[in-house]
Protein backbone atom coordinates (compact mmCIF):
# COMPACT_ATOMS: atom_id res chain seq x y z
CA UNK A 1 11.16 8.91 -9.59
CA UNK A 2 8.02 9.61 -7.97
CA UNK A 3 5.03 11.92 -7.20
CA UNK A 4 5.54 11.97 -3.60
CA UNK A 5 2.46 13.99 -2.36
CA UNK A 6 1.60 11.39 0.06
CA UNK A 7 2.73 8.82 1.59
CA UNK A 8 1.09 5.62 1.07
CA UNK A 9 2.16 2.21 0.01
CA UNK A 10 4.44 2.83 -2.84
CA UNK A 11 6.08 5.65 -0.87
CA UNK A 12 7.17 3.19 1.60
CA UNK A 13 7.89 0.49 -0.48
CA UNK A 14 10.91 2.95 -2.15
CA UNK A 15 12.17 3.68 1.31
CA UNK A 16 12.82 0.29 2.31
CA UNK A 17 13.96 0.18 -1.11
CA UNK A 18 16.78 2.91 -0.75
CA UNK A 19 16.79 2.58 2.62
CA UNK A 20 18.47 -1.51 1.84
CA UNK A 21 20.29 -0.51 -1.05
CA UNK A 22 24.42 -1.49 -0.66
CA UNK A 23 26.03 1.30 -0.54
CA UNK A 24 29.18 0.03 -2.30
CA UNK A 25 27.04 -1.08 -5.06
CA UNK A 26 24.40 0.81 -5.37
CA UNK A 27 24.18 5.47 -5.29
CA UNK A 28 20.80 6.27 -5.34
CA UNK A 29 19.08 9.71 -5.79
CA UNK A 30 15.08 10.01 -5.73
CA UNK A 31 13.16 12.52 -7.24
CA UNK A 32 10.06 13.72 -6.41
CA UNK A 33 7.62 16.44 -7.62
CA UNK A 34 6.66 17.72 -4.13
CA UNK A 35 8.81 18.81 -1.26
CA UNK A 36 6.14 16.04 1.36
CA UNK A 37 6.58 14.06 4.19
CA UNK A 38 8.19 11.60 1.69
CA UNK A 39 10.98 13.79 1.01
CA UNK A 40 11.62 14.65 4.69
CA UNK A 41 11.65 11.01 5.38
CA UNK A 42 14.30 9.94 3.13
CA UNK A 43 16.20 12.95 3.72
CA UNK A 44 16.31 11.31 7.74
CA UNK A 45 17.77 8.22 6.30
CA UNK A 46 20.45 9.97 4.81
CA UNK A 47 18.96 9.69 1.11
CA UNK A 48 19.59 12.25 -1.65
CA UNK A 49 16.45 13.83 -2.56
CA UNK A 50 15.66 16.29 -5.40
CA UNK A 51 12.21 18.03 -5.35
CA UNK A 52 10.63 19.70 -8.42
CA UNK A 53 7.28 21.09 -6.39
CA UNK A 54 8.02 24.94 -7.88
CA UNK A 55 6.21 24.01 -11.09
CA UNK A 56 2.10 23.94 -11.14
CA UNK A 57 0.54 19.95 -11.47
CA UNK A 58 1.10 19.34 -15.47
CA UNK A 59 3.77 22.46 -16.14
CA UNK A 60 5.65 21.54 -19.21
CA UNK A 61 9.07 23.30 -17.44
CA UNK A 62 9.09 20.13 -15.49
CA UNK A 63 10.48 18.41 -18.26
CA UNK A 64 13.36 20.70 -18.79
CA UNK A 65 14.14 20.62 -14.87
CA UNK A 66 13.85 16.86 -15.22
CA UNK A 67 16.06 16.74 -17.74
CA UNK A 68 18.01 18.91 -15.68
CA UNK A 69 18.58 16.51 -13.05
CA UNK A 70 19.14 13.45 -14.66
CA UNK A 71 22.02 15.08 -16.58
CA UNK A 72 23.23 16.71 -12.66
CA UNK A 73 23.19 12.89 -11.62
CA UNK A 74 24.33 10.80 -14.50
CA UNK A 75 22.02 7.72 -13.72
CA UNK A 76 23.04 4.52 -14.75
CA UNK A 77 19.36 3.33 -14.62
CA UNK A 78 16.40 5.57 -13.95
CA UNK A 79 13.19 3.78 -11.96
CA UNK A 80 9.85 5.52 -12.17
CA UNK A 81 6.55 4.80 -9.74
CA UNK A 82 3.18 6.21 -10.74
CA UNK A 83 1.46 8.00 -13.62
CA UNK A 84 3.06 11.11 -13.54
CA UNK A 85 6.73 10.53 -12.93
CA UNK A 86 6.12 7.45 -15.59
CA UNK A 87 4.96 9.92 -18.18
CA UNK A 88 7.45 13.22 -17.51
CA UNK A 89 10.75 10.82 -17.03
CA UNK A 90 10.27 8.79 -20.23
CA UNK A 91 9.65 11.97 -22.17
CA UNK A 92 13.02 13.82 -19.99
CA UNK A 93 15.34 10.94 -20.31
CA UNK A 94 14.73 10.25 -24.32
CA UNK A 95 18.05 10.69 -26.02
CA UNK A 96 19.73 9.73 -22.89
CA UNK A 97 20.33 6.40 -23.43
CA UNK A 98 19.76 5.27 -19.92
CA UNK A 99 17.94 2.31 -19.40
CA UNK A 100 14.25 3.03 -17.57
CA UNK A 101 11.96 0.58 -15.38
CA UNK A 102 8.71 1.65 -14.16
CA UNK A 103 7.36 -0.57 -10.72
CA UNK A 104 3.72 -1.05 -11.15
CA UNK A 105 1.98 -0.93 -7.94
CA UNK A 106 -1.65 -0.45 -8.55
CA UNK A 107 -4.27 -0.45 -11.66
CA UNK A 108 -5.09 2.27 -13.26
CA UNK A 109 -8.78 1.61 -14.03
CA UNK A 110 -9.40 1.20 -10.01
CA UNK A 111 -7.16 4.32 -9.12
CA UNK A 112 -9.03 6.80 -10.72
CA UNK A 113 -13.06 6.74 -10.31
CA UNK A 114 -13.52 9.24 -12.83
CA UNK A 115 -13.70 8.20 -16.53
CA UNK A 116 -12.56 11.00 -17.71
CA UNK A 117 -9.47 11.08 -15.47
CA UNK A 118 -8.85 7.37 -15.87
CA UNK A 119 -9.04 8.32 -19.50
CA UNK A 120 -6.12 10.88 -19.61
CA UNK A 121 -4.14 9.14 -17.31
CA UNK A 122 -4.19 5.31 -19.42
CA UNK A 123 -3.38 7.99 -22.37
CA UNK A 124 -0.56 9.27 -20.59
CA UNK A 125 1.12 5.86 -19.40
CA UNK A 126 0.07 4.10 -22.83
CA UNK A 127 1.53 6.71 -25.13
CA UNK A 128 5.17 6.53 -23.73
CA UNK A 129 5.50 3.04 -23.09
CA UNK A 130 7.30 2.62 -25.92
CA UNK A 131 10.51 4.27 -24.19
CA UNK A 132 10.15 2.03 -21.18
CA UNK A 133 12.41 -0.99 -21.35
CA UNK A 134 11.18 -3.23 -18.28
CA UNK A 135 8.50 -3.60 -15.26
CA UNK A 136 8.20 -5.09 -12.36
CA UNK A 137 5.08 -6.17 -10.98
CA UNK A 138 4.02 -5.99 -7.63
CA UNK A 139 1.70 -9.27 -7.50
CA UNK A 140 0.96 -11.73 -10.38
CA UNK A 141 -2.22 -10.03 -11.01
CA UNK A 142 -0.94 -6.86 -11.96
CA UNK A 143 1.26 -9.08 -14.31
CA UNK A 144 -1.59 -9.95 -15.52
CA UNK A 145 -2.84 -6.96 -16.38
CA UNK A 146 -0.16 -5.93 -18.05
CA UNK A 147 -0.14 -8.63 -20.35
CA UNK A 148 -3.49 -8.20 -21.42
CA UNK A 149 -2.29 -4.77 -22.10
CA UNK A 150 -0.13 -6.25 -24.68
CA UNK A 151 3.44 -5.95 -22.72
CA UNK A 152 5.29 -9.33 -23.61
CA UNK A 153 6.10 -11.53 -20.31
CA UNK A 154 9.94 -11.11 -21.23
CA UNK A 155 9.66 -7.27 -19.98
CA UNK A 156 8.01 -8.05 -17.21
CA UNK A 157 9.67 -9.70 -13.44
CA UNK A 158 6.74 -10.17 -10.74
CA UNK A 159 8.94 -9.10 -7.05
CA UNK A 160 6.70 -8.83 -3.86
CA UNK A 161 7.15 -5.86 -1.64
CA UNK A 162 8.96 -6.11 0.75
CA UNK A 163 9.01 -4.51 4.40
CA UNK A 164 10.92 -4.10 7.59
CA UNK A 165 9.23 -6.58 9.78
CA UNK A 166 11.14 -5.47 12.80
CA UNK A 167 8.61 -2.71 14.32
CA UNK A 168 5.93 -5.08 13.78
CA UNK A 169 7.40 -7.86 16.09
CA UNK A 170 8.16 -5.92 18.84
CA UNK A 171 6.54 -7.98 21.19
CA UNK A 172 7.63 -6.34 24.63
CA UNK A 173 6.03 -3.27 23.44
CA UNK A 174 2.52 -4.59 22.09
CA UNK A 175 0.59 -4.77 25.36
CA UNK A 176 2.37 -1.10 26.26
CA UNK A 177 1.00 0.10 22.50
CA UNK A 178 -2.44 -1.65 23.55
CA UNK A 179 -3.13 0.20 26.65
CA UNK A 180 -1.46 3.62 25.36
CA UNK A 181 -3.75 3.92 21.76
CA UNK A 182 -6.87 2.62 23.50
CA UNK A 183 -6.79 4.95 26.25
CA UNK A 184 -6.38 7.56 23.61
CA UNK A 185 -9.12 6.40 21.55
CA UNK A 186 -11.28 6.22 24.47
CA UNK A 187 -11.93 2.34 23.80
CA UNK A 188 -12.31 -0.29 26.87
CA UNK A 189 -9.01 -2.28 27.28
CA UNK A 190 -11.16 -5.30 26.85
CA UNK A 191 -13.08 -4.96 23.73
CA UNK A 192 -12.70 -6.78 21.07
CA UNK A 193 -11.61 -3.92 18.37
CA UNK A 194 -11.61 -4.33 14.88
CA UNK A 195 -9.74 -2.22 12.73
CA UNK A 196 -8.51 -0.95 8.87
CA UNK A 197 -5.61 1.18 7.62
CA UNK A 198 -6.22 2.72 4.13
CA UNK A 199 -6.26 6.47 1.98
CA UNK A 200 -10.10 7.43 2.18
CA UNK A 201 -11.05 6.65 -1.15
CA UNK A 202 -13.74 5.18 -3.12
CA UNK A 203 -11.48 1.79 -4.15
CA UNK A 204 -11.05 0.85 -0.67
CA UNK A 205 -14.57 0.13 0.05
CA UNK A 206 -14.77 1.92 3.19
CA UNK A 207 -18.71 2.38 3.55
CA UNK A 208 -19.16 -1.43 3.06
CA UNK A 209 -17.11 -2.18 5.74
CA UNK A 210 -19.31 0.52 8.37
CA UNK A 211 -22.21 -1.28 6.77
CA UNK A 212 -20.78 -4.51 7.69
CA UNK A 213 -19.81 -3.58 10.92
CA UNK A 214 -23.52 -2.13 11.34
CA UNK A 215 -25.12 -5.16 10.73
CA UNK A 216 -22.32 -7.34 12.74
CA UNK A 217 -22.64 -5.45 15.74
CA UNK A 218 -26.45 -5.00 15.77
CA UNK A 219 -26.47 -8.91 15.71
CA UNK A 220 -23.90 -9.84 18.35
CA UNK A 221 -24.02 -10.05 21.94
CA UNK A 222 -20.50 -8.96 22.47
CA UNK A 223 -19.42 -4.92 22.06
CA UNK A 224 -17.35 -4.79 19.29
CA UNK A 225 -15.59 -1.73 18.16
CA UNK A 226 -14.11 -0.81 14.65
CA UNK A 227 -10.96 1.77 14.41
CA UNK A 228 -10.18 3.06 11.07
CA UNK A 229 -7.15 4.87 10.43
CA UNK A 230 -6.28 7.16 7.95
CA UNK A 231 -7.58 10.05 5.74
CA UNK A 232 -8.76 11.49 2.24
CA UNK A 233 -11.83 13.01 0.54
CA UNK A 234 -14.18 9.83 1.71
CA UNK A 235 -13.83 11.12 5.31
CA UNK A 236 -17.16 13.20 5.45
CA UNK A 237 -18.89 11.07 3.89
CA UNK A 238 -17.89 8.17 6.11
CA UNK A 239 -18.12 10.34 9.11
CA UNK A 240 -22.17 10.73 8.04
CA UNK A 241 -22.39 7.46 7.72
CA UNK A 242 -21.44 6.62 11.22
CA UNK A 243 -23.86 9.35 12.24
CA UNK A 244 -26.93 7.69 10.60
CA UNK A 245 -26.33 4.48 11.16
CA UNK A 246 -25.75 5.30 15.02
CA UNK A 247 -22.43 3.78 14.85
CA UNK A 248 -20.25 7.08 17.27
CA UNK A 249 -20.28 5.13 20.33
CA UNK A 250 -18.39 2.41 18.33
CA UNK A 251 -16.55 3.64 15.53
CA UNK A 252 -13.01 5.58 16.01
CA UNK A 253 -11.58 7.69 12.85
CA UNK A 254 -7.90 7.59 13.96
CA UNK A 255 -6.79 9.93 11.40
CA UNK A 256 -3.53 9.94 9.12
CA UNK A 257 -0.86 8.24 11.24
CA UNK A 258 3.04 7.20 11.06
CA UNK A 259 2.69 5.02 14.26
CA UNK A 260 0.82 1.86 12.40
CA UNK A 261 2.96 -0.94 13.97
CA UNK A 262 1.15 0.13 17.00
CA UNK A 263 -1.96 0.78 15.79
CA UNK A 264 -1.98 -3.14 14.75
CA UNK A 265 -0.59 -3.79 17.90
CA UNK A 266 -3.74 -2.10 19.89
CA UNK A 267 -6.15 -4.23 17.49
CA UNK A 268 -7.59 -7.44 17.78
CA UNK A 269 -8.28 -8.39 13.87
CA UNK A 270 -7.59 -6.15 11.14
CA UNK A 271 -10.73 -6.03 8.34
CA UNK A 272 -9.78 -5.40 4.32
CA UNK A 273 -12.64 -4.18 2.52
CA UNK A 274 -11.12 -2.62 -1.14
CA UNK A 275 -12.68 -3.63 -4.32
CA UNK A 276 -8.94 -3.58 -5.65
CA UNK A 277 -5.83 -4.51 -4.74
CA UNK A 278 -2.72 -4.65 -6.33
CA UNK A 279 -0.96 -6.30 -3.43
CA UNK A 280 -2.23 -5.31 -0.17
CA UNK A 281 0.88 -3.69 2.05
CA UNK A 282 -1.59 -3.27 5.47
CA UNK A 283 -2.61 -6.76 5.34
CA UNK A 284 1.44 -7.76 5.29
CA UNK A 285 1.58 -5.40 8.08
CA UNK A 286 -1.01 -7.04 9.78
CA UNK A 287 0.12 -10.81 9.29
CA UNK A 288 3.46 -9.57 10.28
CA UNK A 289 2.22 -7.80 14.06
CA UNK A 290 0.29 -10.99 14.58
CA UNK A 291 -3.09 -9.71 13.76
CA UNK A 292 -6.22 -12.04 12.13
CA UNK A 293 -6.96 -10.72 8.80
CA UNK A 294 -10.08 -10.61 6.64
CA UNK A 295 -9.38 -9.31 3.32
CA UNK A 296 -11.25 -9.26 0.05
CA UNK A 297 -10.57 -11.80 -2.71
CA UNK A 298 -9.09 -9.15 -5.12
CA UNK A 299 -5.93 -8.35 -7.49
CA UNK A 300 -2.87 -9.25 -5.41
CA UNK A 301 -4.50 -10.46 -2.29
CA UNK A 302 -5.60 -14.02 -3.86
CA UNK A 303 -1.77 -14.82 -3.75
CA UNK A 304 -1.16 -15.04 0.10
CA UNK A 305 -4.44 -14.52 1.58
CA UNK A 306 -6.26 -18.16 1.66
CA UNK A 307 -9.78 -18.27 3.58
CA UNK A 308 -9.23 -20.47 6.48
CA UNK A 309 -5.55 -20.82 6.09
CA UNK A 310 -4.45 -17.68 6.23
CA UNK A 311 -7.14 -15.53 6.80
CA UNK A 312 -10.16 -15.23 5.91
CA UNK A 313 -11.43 -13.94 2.42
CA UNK A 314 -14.56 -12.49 1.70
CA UNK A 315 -16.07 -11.52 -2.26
CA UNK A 316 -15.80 -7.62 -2.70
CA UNK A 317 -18.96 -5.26 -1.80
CA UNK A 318 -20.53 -7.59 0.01
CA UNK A 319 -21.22 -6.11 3.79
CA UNK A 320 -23.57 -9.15 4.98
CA UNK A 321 -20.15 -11.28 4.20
CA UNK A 322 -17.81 -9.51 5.57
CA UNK A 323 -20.28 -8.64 8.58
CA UNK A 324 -20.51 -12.84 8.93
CA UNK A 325 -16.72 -13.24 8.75
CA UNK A 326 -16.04 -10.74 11.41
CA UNK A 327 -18.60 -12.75 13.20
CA UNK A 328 -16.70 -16.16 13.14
CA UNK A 329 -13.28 -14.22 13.55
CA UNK A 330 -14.81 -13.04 16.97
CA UNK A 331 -16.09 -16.78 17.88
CA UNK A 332 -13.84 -19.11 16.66
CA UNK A 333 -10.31 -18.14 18.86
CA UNK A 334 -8.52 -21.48 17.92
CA UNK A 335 -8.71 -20.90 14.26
CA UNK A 336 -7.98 -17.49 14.43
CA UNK A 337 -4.25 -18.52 16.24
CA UNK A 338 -3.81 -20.89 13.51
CA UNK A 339 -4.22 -18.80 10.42
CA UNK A 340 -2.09 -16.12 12.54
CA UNK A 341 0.80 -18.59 12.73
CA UNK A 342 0.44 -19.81 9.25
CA UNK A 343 0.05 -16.14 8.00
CA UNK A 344 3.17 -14.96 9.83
CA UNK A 345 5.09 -17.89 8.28
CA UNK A 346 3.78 -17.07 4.87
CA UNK A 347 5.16 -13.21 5.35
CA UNK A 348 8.26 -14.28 6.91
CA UNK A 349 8.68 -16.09 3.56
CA UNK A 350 7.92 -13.75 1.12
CA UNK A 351 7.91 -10.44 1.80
CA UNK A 352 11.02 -9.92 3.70
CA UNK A 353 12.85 -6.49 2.55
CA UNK A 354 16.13 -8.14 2.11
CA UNK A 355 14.46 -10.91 -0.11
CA UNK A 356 12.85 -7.41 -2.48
CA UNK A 357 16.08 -5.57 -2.37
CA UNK A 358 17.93 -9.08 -3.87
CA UNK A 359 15.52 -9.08 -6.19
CA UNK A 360 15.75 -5.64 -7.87
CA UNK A 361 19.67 -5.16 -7.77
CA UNK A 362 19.94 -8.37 -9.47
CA UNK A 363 17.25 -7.47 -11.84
CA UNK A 364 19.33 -3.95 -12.17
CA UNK A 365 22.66 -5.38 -12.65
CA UNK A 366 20.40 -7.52 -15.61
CA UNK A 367 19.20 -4.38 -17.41
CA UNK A 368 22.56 -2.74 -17.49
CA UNK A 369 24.53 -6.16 -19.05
């Protein structure tokens, strides 16, 4: 069960999910309450997929179609992701007697900006809790948070995402990726380009990293250039930023794209600038094409990202730190191939697909005994 209006990090994280599932073990439906790019994307790997998008944002007849479907499908366990399909599936499925688990892939408080929507939204996930039997954690600090939140430790397992790594080693087609996406976004095949993938919104910390980037490039002999791709309502206002700073001859929005493995592979460091994070899926993406990271010291990120070992971390908000870390990333070559190495190790490790897919069968097979 999810929203499935975009398609973002836990979006893909359910794919590989389903996507890895054994077939002889496992028959998996999702559900999600728009007919998206999600949907078509699990419908091309052969995934039963029931959409609910005829009903308005918060129409009360999506608990009777709901209801509807589990009782079509019969689930042995239902698994929810985000807010909304936390809130209408616990209410659908009580009486059902079916076990329900609820991934948690982000916080709350750092999702939603507004108090009053971060308000109605910790009222809806708090309230039905109580029908919820188990959680898994993306990271240790969302553990954490949950916790605090009084959920015992017993009800909750911490399991990494995990990814395909495959399009992100393709090494015979990195330099042909290089040439192709800088042609197209009109950057010199030579420059050193640094570059983000995130939604535009205010958690990710997006105008700290164009200040950064200001004040990096206005104090370096080289010509850098910084690519971000992807989109949402902090577009404009990034886009003005660029402007006023003076920043258009060296800043690239790439828009919303489904090519990322070769976005990385056209990059020569990739920058993290959120003030949250609950893991960090780009930065895996990242380590995993070969690409020096610089990430913020937030949420999930502390537990694989280690400053001068793996990458190199940087205190959230702070442009004239991140703008001196992109600095040394650019000047010191030999320990930038070192914490690539160690970082791809680290991801070869932990966040392997198989490794998640283990994980949450087992943990299935567990609820269900």
């Amino acid at each position: 069960m999810i929203g499935g209006g975009e398609f973002g990090g836990a979006e893909q994280h359910i794919l590989n999910l389903v996507s890895t599932f054994s077939v002889e073990e496992v028959e998996v439906a999702v559900v999600c309450f728009y007919d998206s790019l999600f949907a078509s994307k699990l419908r091309q790997a052969g995934i039963t997929v029931f959409t609910l998008n005829q009903f308005g944002r918060f129409d009360l007849r999506l608990l009777r179609a709901l209801r509807n479907t589990f009782h079509a499908f019969q689930p042995a366990i239902i698994h929810t992701h985000g807010v909304k399909a936390n809130f209408f599936s616990r209410l659908a499925a009580r009486g059902l007697r079916v076990p329900m688990l609820t991934t948690v892939h982000s916080s709350l408080r750092y999702d939603y900006s507004s108090p009053l929507a971060y308000a109605i939204v910790n009222l809806m996930e708090r309230s039905t809790r109580q029908w919820n039997q188990h959680y898994i954690a993306i990271s240790e600090a969302l553990a954490s948070i949950l916790r605090e939140q009084g959920v015992a430790s017993r009800d909750i397992s911490v399991i990494y995402n995990g990814m395909d790594l495959s399009p992100y080693r393709q090494h015979q087609l990195r330099e042909e990726d290089r040439t192709r996406l800088r042609t197209e976004w009109e950057l010199p095949q030579d420059a050193f380009v640094f570059a983000t993938v995130a939604r535009f919104v205010p958690v990710k910390g997006l105008p700290v990293l164009v200040d950064a980037f200001s004040k990096f490039a206005a104090n370096t002999a080289s010509s850098p250039y910084l690519v971000l791709v992807g989109d949402g309502p902090e577009r404009e206002g990034l886009e003005a930023q660029v402007r006023k700073l003076g920043l258009e001859a060296r800043v690239r929005f790439a828009g919303f794209r489904q090519d990322i493995p070769a976005c990385l592979h056209a990059c020569d460091a990739f920058v993290h600038s959120s003030f949250y994070e609950g893991l960090g899926y780009t930065i895996i993406e990242a380590m995993a094409s070969e690409v020096p990271v610089i990430a913020s010291n937030v949420g999930g990120v502390k537990e694989f990202v280690f400053h001068e070992d793996t990458g190199l971390v940087v205190e959230p908000g702070d442009p004239s730190a991140l703008s001196g870390a992109m600095e040394k990333l650019l000047n010191s070559p030999e320990l930038s191939d070192a914490m690539v190495q160690r970082a791809l190790s680290r991801v070869e490790r932990s966040f392997t697909i198989e490794k998640m897919t283990e994980q949450i069968v087992s943990l299935y097979r567990k609820m269900l005994h």
